[in-house]
Protein backbone atom coordinates (compact mmCIF):
# COMPACT_ATOMS: atom_id res chain seq x y z
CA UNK A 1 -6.53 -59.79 84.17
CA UNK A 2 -6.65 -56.18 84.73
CA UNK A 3 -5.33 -54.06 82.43
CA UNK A 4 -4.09 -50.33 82.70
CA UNK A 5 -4.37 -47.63 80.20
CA UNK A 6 -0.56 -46.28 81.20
CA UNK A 7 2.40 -48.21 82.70
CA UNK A 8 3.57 -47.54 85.83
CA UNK A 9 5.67 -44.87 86.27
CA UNK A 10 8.65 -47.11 86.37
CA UNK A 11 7.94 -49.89 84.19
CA UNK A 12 10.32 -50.95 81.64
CA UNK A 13 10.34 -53.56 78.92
CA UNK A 14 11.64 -56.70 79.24
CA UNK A 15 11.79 -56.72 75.55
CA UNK A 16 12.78 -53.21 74.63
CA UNK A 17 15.67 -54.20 72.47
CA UNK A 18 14.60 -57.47 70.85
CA UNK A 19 10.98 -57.24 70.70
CA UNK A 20 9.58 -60.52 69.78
CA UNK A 21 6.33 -59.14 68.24
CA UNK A 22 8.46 -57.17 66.20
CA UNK A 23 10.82 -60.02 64.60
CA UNK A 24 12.99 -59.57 67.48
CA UNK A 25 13.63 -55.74 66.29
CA UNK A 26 14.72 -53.14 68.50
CA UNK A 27 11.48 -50.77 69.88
CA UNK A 28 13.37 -48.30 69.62
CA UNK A 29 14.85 -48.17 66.38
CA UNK A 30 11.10 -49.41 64.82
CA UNK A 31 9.48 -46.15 66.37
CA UNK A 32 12.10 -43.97 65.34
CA UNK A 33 11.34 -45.13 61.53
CA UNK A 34 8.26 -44.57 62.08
CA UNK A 35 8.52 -41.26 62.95
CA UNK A 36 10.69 -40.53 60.13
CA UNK A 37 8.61 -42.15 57.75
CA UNK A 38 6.16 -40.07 58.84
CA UNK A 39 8.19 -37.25 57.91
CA UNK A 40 9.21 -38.65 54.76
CA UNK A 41 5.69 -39.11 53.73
CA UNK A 42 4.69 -34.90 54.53
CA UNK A 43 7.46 -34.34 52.07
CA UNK A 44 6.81 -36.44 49.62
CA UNK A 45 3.24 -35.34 49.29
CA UNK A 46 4.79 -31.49 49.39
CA UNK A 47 6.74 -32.43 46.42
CA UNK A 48 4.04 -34.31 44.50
CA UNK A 49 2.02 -30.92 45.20
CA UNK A 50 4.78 -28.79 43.79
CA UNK A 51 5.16 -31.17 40.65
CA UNK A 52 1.09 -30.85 40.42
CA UNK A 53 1.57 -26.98 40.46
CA UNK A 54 4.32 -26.86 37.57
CA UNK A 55 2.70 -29.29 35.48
CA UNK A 56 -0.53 -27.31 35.70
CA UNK A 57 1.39 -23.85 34.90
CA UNK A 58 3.40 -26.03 32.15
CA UNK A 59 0.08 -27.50 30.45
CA UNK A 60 -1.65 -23.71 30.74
CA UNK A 61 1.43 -22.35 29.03
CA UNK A 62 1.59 -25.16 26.57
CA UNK A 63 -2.01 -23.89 26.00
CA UNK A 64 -1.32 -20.81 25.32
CA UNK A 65 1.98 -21.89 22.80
CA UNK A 66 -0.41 -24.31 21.01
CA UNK A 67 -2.87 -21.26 20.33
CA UNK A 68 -0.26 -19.12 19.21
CA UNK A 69 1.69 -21.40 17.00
CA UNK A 70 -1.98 -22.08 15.55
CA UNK A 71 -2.37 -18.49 15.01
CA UNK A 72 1.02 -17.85 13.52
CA UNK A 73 0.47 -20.85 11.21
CA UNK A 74 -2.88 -19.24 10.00
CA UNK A 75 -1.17 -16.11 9.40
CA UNK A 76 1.54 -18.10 7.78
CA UNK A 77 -0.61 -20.14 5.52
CA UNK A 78 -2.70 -16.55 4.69
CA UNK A 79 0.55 -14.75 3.73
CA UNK A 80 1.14 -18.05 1.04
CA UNK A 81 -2.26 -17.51 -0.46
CA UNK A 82 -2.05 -14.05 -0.42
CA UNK A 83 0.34 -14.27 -3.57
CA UNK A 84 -1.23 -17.33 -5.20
CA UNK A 85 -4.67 -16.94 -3.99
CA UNK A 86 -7.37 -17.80 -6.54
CA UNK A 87 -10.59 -15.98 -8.32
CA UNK A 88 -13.12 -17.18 -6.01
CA UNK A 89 -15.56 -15.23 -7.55
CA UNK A 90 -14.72 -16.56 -10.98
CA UNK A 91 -14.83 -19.94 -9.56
CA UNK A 92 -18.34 -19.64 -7.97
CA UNK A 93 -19.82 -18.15 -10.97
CA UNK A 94 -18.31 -21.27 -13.25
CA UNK A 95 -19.40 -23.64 -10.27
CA UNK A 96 -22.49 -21.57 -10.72
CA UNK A 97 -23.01 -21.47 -14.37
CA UNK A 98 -21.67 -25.89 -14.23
CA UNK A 99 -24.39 -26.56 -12.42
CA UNK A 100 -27.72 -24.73 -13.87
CA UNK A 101 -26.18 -26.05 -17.07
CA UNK A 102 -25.89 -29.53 -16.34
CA UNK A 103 -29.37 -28.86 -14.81
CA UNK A 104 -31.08 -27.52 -17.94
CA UNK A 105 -28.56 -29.36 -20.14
CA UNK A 106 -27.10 -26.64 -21.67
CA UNK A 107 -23.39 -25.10 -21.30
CA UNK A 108 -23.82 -22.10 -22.82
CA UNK A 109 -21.17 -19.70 -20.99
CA UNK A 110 -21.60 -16.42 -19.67
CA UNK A 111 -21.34 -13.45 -21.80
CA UNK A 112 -18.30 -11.66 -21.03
CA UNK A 113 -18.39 -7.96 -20.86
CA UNK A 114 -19.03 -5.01 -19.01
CA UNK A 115 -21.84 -5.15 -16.53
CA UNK A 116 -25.50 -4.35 -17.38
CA UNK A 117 -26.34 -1.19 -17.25
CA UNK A 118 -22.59 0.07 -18.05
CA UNK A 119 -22.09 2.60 -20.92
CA UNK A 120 -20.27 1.91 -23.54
CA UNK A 121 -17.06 3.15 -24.76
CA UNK A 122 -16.56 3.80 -28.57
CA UNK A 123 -13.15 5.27 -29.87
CA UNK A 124 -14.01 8.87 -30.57
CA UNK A 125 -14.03 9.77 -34.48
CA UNK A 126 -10.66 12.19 -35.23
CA UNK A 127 -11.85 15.91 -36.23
CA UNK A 128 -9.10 16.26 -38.90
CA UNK A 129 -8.22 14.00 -42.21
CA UNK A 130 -4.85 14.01 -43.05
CA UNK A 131 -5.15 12.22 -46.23
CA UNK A 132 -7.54 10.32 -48.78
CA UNK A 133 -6.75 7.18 -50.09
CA UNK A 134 -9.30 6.00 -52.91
CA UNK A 135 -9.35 2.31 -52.73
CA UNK A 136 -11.42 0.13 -55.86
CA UNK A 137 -14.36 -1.92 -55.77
CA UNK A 138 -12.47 -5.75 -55.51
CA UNK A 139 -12.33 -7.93 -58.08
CA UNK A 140 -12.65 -11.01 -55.84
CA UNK A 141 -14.97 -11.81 -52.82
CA UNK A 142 -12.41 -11.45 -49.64
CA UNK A 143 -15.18 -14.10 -47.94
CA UNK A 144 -15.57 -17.14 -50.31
CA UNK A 145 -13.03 -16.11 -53.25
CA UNK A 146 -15.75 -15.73 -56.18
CA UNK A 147 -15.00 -13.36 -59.22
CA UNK A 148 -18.74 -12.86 -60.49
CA UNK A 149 -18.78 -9.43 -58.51
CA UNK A 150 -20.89 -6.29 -59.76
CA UNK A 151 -19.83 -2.68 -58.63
CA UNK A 152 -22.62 -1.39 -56.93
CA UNK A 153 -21.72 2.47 -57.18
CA UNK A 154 -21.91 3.49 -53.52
CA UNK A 155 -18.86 4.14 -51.20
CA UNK A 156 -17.94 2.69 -48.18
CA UNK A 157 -15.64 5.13 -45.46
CA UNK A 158 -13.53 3.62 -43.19
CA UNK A 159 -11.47 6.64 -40.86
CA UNK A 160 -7.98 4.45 -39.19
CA UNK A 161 -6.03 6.78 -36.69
CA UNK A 162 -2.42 5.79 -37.17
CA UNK A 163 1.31 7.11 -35.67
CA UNK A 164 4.51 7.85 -37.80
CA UNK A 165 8.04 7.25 -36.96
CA UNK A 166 10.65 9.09 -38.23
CA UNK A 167 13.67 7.13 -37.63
CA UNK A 168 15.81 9.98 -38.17
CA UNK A 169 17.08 12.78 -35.96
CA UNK A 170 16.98 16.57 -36.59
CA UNK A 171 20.20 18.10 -36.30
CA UNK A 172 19.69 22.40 -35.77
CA UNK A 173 22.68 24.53 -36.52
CA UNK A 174 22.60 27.70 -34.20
CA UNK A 175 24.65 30.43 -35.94
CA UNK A 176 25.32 33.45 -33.11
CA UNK A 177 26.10 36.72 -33.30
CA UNK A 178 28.73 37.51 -30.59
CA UNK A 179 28.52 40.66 -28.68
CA UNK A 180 31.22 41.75 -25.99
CA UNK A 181 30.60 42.17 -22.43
CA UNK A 182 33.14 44.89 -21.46
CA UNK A 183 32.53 44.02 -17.00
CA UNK A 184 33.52 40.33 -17.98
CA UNK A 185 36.04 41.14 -20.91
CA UNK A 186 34.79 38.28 -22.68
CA UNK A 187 32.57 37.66 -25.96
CA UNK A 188 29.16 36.25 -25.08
CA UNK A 189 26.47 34.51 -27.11
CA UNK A 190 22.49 34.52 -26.43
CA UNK A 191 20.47 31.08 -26.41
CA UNK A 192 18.21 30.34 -29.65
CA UNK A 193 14.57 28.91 -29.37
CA UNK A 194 14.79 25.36 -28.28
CA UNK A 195 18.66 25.73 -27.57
CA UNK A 196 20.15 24.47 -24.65
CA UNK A 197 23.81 26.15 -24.73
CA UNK A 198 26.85 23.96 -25.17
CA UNK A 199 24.41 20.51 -25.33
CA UNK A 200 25.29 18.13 -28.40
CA UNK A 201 21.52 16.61 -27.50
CA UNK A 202 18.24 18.99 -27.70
CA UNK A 203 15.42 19.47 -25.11
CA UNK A 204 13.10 17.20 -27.10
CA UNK A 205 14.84 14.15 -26.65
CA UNK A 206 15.67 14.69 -22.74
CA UNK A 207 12.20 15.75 -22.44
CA UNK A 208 10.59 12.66 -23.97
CA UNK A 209 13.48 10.29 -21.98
CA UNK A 210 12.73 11.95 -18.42
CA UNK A 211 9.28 11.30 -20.16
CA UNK A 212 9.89 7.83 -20.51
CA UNK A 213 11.76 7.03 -17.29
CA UNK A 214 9.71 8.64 -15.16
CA UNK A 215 6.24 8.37 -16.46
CA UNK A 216 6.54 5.49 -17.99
CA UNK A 217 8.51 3.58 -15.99
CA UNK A 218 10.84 2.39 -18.16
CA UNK A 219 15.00 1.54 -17.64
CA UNK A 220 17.91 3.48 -18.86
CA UNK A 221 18.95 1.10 -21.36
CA UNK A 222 15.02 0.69 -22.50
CA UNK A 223 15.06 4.23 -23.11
CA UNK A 224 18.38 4.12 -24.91
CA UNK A 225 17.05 0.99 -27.18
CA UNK A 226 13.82 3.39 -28.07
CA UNK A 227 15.73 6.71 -28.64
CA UNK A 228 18.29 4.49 -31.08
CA UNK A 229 15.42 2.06 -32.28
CA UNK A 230 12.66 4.89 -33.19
CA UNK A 231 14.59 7.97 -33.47
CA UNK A 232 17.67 7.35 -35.00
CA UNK A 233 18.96 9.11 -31.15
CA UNK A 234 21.92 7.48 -30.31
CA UNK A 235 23.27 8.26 -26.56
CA UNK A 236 24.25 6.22 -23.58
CA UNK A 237 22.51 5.44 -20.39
CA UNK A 238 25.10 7.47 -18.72
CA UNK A 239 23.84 10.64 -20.80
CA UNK A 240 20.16 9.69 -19.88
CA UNK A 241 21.33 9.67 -16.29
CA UNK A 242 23.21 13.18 -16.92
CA UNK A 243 20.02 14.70 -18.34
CA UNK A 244 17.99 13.79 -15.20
CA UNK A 245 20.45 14.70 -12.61
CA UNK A 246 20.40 18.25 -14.75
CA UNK A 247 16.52 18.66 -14.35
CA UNK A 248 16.58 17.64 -11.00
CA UNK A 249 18.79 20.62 -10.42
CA UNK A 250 17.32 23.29 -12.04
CA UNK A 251 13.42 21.28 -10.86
CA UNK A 252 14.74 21.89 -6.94
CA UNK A 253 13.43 25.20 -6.59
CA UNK A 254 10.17 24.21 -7.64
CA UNK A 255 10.50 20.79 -6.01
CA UNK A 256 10.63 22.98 -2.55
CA UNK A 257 7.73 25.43 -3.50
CA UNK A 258 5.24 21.89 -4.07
CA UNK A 259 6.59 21.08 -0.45
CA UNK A 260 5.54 24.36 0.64
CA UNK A 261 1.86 24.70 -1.18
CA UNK A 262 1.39 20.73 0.53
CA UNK A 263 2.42 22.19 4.12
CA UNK A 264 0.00 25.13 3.98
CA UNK A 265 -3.19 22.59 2.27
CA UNK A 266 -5.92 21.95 4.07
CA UNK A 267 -6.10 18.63 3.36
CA UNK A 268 -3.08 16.16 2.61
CA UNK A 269 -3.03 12.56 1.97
CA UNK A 270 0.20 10.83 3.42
CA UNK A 271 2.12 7.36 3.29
CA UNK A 272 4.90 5.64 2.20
CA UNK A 273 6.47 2.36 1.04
CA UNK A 274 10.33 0.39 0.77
CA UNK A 275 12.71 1.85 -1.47
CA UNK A 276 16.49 0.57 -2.12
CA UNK A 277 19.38 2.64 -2.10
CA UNK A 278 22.60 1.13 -2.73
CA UNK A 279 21.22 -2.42 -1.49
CA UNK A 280 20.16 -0.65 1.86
CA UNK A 281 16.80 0.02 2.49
CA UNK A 282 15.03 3.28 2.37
CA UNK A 283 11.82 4.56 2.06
CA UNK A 284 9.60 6.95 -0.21
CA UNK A 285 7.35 9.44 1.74
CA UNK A 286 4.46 11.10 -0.47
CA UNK A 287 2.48 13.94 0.66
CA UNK A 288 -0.17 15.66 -1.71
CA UNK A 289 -3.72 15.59 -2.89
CA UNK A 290 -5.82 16.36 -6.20
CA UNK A 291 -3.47 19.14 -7.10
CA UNK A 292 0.01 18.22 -5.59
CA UNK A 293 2.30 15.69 -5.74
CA UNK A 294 5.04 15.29 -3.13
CA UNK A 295 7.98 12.60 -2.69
CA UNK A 296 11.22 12.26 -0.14
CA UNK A 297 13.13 9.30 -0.40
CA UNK A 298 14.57 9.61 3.22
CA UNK A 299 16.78 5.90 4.94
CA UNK A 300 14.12 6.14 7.95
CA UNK A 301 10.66 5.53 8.56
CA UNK A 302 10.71 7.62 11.96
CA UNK A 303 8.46 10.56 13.48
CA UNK A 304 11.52 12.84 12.68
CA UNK A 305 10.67 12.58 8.78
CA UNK A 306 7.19 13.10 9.08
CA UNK A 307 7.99 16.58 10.94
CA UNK A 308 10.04 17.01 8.00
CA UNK A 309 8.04 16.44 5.13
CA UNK A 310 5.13 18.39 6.61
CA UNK A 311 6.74 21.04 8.86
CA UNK A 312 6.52 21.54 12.45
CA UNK A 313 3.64 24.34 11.51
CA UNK A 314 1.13 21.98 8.91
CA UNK A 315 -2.26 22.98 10.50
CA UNK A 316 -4.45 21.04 7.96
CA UNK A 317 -6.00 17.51 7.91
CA UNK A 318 -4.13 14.08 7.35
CA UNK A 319 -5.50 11.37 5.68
CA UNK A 320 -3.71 8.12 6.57
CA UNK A 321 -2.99 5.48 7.94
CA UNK A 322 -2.35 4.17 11.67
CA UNK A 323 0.78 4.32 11.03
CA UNK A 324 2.27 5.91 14.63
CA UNK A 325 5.27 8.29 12.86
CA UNK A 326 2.02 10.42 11.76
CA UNK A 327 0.84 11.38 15.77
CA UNK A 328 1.19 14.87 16.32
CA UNK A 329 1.06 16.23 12.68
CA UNK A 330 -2.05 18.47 11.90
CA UNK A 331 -4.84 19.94 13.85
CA UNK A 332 -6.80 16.43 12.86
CA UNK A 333 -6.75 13.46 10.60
CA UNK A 334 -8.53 10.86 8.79
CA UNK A 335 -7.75 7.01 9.72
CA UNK A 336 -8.30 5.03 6.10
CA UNK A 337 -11.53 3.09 6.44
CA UNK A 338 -10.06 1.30 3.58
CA UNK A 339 -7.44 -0.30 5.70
CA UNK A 340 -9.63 -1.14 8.73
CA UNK A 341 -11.92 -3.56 6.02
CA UNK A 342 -8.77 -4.93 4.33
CA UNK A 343 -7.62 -5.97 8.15
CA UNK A 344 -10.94 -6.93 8.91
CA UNK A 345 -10.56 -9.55 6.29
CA UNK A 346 -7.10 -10.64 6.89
CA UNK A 347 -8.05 -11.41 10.48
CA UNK A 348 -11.46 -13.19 9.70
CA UNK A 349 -9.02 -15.39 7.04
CA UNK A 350 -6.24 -15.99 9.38
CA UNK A 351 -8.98 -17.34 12.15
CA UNK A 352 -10.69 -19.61 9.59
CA UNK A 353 -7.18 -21.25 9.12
CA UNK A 354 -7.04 -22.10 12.50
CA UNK A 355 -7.95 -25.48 13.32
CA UNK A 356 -11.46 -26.26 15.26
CA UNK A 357 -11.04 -26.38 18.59
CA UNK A 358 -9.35 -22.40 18.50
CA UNK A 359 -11.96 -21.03 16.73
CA UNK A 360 -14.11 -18.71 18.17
CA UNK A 361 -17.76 -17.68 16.11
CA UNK A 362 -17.76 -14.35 17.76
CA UNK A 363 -14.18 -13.17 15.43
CA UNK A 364 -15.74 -13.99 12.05
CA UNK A 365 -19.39 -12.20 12.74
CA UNK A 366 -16.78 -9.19 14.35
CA UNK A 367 -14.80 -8.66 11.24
CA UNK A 368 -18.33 -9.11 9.34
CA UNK A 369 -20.16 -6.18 11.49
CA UNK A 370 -16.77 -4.21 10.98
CA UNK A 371 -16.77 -4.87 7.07
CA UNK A 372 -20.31 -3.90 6.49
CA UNK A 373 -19.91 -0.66 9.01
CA UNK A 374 -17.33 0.82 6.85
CA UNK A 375 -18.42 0.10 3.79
CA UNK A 376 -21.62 1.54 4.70
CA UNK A 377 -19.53 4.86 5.87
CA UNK A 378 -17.43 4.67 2.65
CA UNK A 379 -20.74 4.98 0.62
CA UNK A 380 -22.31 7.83 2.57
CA UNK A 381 -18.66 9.63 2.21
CA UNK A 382 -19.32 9.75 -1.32
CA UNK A 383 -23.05 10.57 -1.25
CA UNK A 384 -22.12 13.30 1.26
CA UNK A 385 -19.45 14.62 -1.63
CA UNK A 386 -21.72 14.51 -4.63
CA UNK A 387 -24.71 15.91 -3.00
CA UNK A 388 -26.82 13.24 -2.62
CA UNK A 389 -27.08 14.23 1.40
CA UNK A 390 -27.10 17.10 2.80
CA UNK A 391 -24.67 18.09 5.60
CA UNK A 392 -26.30 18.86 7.87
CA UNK A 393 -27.14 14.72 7.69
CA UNK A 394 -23.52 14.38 8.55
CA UNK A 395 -23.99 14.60 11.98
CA UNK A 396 -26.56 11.66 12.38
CA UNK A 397 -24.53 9.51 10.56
CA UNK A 398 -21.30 9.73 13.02
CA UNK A 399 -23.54 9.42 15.66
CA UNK A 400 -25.11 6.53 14.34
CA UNK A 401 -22.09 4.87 13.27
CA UNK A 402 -20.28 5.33 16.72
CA UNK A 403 -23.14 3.61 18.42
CA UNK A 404 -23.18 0.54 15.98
CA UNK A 405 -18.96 0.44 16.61
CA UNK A 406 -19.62 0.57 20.40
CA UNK A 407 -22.07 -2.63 20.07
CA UNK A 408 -20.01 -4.55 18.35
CA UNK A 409 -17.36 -4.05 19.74
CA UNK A 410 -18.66 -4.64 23.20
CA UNK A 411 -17.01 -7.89 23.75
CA UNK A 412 -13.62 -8.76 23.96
CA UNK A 413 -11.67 -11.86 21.84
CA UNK A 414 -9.51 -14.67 22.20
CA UNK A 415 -7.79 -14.08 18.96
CA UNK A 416 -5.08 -11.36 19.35
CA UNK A 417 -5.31 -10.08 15.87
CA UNK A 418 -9.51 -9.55 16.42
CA UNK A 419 -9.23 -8.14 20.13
CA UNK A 420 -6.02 -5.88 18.53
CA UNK A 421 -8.39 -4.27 16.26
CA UNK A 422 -11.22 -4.33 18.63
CA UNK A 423 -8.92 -2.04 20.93
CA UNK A 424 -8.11 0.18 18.60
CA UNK A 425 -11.83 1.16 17.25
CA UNK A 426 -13.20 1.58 20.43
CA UNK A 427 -9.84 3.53 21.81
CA UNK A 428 -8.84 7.12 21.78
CA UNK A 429 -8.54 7.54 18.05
CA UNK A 430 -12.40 6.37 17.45
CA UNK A 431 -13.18 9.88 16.61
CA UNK A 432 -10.49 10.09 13.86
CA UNK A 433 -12.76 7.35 12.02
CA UNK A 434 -15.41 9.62 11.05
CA UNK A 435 -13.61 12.98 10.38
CA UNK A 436 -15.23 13.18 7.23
CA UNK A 437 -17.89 13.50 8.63
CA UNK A 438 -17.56 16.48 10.13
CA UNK A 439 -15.00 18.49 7.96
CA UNK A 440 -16.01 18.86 4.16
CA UNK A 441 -13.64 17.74 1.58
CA UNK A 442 -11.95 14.96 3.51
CA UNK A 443 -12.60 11.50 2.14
CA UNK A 444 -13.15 8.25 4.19
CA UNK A 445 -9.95 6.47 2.42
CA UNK A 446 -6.03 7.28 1.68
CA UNK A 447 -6.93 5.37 -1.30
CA UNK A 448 -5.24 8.48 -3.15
CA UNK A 449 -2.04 8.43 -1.27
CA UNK A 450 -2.01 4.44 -2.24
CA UNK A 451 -2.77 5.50 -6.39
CA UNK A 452 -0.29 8.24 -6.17
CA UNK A 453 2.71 5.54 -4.77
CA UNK A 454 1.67 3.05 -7.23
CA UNK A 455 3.81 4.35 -9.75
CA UNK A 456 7.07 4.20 -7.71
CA UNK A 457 5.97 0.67 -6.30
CA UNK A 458 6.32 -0.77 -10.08
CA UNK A 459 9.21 1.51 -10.91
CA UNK A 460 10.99 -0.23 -7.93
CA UNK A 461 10.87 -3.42 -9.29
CA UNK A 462 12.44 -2.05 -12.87
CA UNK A 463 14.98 -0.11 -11.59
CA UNK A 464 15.66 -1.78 -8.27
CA UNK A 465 15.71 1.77 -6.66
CA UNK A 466 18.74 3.94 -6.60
CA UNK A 467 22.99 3.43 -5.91
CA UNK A 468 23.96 7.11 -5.01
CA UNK A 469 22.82 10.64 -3.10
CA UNK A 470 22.35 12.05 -6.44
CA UNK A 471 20.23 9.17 -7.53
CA UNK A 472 18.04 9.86 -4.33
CA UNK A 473 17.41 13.06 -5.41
CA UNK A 474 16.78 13.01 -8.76
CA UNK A 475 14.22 10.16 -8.05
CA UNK A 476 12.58 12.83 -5.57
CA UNK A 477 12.29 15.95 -7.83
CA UNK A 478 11.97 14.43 -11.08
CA UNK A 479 8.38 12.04 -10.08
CA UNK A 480 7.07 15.30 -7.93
CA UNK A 481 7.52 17.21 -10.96
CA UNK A 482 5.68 15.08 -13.45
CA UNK A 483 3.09 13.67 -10.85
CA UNK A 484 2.33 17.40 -10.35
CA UNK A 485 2.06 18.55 -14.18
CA UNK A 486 -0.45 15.64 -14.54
CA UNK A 487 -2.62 16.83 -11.61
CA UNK A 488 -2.56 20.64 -13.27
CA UNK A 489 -2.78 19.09 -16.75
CA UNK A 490 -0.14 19.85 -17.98
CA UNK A 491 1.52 17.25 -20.08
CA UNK A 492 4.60 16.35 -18.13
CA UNK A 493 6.69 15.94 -21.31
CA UNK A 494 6.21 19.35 -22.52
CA UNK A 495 7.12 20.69 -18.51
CA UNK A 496 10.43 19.01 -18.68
CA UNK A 497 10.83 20.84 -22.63
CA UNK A 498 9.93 23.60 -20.63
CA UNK A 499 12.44 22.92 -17.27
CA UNK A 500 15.35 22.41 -19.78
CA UNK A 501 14.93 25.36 -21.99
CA UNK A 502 13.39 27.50 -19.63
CA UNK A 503 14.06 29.45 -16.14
CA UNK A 504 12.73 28.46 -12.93
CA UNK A 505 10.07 31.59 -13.20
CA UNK A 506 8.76 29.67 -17.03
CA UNK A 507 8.87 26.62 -15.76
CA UNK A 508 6.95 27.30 -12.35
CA UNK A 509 4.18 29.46 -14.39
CA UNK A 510 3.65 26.43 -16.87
CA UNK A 511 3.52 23.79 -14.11
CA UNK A 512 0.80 25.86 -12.56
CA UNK A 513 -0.79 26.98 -15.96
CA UNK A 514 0.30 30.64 -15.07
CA UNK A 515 -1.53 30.85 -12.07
CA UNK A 516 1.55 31.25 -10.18
């Protein structure tokens, strides 16, 4: 039977509505769901490849979470041991010294003591004897209690150094002659030696209790228990507060010249730390070097108070930190190498935290290569300031260090904290790194900013700051004053002695030695 390839043009089906290949189904109606399933089908596999493209973005982001939380658990877990972390290098040394012993069967311990090589330090003998007190040949051995003991006839000296404590105040009566001021039409009096006028308390005692408070570091009340306890002083802590807000006053004038001679230095050291004012938070800006001692206790941390404490005219070189508030200050500055190696380490302790799989070998050698570079540029800082090398040597060494920091820091890192750094030694402010190098007198740390705000970091935590204006103040002056008479040795007691008995003039000349 011949068959054609087309049906006639018009053929129809017998069998177009109940097709009996079909189950007796329509033609029709089958082709139709055929074409829609067809249809169906397109759009099914258009949403399967939408579902394939959101889980893919959902797994890389999950990805990208995972690392994250992993990193923010290292830095979690490194912030924990920060404050309880062990002496590792006592423990290696007693893993050390455990094991050669149980080697050679001894456990004889290390000697403890100052390094080999160190020099010692003896007391030094006092020029001056007060007093002589013969003492007898014993009677009895002090060692094993036997009485048979023959005098020898020789002498044995022993020199002890000792304090005394007079538990008793001394009370001065000032007897003036009056004299009569005819302009004021009053009677006046003058001021005797070591008088302060119409004071029940003498400059000795608020001397030595600024002395206490604010070189020692030592509370009100403390003071108060130690003026009472030792000196038969007895006063409240509102009269210690009284005596410092005094000082502070007539200190200001002098406060502002140390601002002055620190904006015209050439070089400054800078930072600053938390402070609390009236259970708000504040902050304690310092600004000085070798000779100079500066402190604001300002409520911001902003660019604003940096212009302040320095001036809109300071034309000398920072040494400091990265923090950003410092940009713009000074014709140059000094990043802290110091810094750069403590983050170094930080970051290569966070990473090790991290688990495995997120760990990348390239981050710990970094922070190494970093660590060793600025400790090597640390050490030729201070053979470059005691003479050991020349100057003119300076020059090699920057060079030389910038190429080292260009190699290793050539390749980029997974770890944020590591490629963060990485950015910032090879950016813009790579220069900064090495202005010691090129500018005499400038060291490679702030490690003297960070000495000079130790003081108020452990005050802090005895006072727990300030409550008032007045308190802000006086916690400004008072620690630039004495932080400044120890830098000019002069004793800071005897400089508040002089700041309460004297006039601003006395007390300036004696806080610069009368240089000023």
């Amino acid at each position: 039977m011949q068959r054609h390839p087309y049906p006639p043009y018009d053929f129809t089906c017998l069998y177009e509505h109940t097709c009996p290949y079909l189950d007796g189904l329509s033609t029709s109606w089958v082709l139709g769901q055929y074409r829609r399933a067809d249809d169906v089908y397109h759009e099914h596999l258009r949403i399967i490849d939408n579902f394939s493209d959101a889980l893919k973005t959902s797994e890389d982001r999950v990805r990208v979470l995972e690392r994250e939380n992993a990193e923010l658990r290292a830095k979690y877990q490194a912030l924990h041991r920060k404050q309880f972390k062990p002496n590792r290098k006592k423990e290696d040394e007693s893993d050390g010294e455990r094991g050669s012993a149980e080697v050679t069967g001894t456990a004889k311990p290390k000697k403890r003591g100052a390094p080999v090589g160190h020099p010692g330090w003896t007391r030094p003998v006092p020029t001056r004897i007060d007093r002589i007190v013969p003492v007898p040949s014993p009677s009895v051995c002090p060692h094993c209690g036997s009485d048979e003991l023959t005098p020898e006839g020789t002498i044995h000296e022993h020199i002890q150094e000792d304090i005394i404590v007079k538990p008793q105040t001394v009370v001065t009566k000032y007897v003036h002659e009056e004299a009569f001021c005819p302009r004021c039409s009053r009677s006046v009096v003058g001021a005797g030696p070591d008088e302060i006028p119409n004071a029940p308390i003498g400059p000795i005692a608020k001397s030595t209790a600024g002395y206490l408070r604010f070189r020692i570091g030592i509370s009100y009340r403390k003071v108060q228990r130690i003026l009472a306890d030792l000196f038969g002083m007895n006063c409240v802590p509102a009269s210690l507060v009284g005596f410092d807000n005094k000082a502070a006053k007539r200190g200001k004038p002098i406060y502002e010249d140390i601002r002055e001679k620190v904006r015209a230095s050439d070089v400054v050291h800078a930072d600053e730390t938390s402070w609390r004012n009236d259970g708000k938070g504040h902050f304690v800006w310092f600004a000085g070097n070798d000779e100079l001692a500066y402190f604001h206790i300002d409520r911001h941390r902003s660019g604003d108070v940096a212009k302040a404490v320095f001036g809109e005219d300071f034309d000398g070189v920072l040494v400091r930190d990265r923090y950003a508030a410092y940009n713009g200050i000074g014709r140059d500055f000094q990043a802290c190498l110091a810094h750069i190696i403590t983050n170094a380490k930080n970051i290569r302790r966070e990473h090790e935290l991290l688990p495995q799989h997120e760990r990348d070998a390239a981050v710990s050698l970094f922070c190494d290569h970093v660590m060793d570079l600025c400790s090597r540029a640390c050490e030729a800082g201070q053979n470059l300031k005691s003479g050991e090398v020349l100057w003119e040597e300076a020059v090699n060494f920057e060079r030389r260090f910038i190429r080292e920091l260009t190699k290793i820091c050539k390749q980029p890192h997974r770890f944020k904290p590591a490629e963060t750094l990485r950015s910032h030694l090879i950016g813009p402010e790579q220069k900064h790194l090495f202005t010691f190098l090129r500018i005499p007198g400038v060291p490679p740390t702030n490690n003297h900013a960070e000495q000079s705000l130790r003081h108020m970091v452990i005050f802090r935590k005895v006072c727990f700051g300030t409550r008032s204006d007045n308190g802000i103040k006086t916690h400004s002056i008072i620690p630039t004053l004495v932080q400044t008479a120890g830098r000019r040795g002069v004793h800071p007691r005897e400089f508040l002695h002089i700041l309460h008995t004297a006039d601003t003039a006395t007390a300036q000349a004696a806080l610069y030695n009368n240089s000023s």
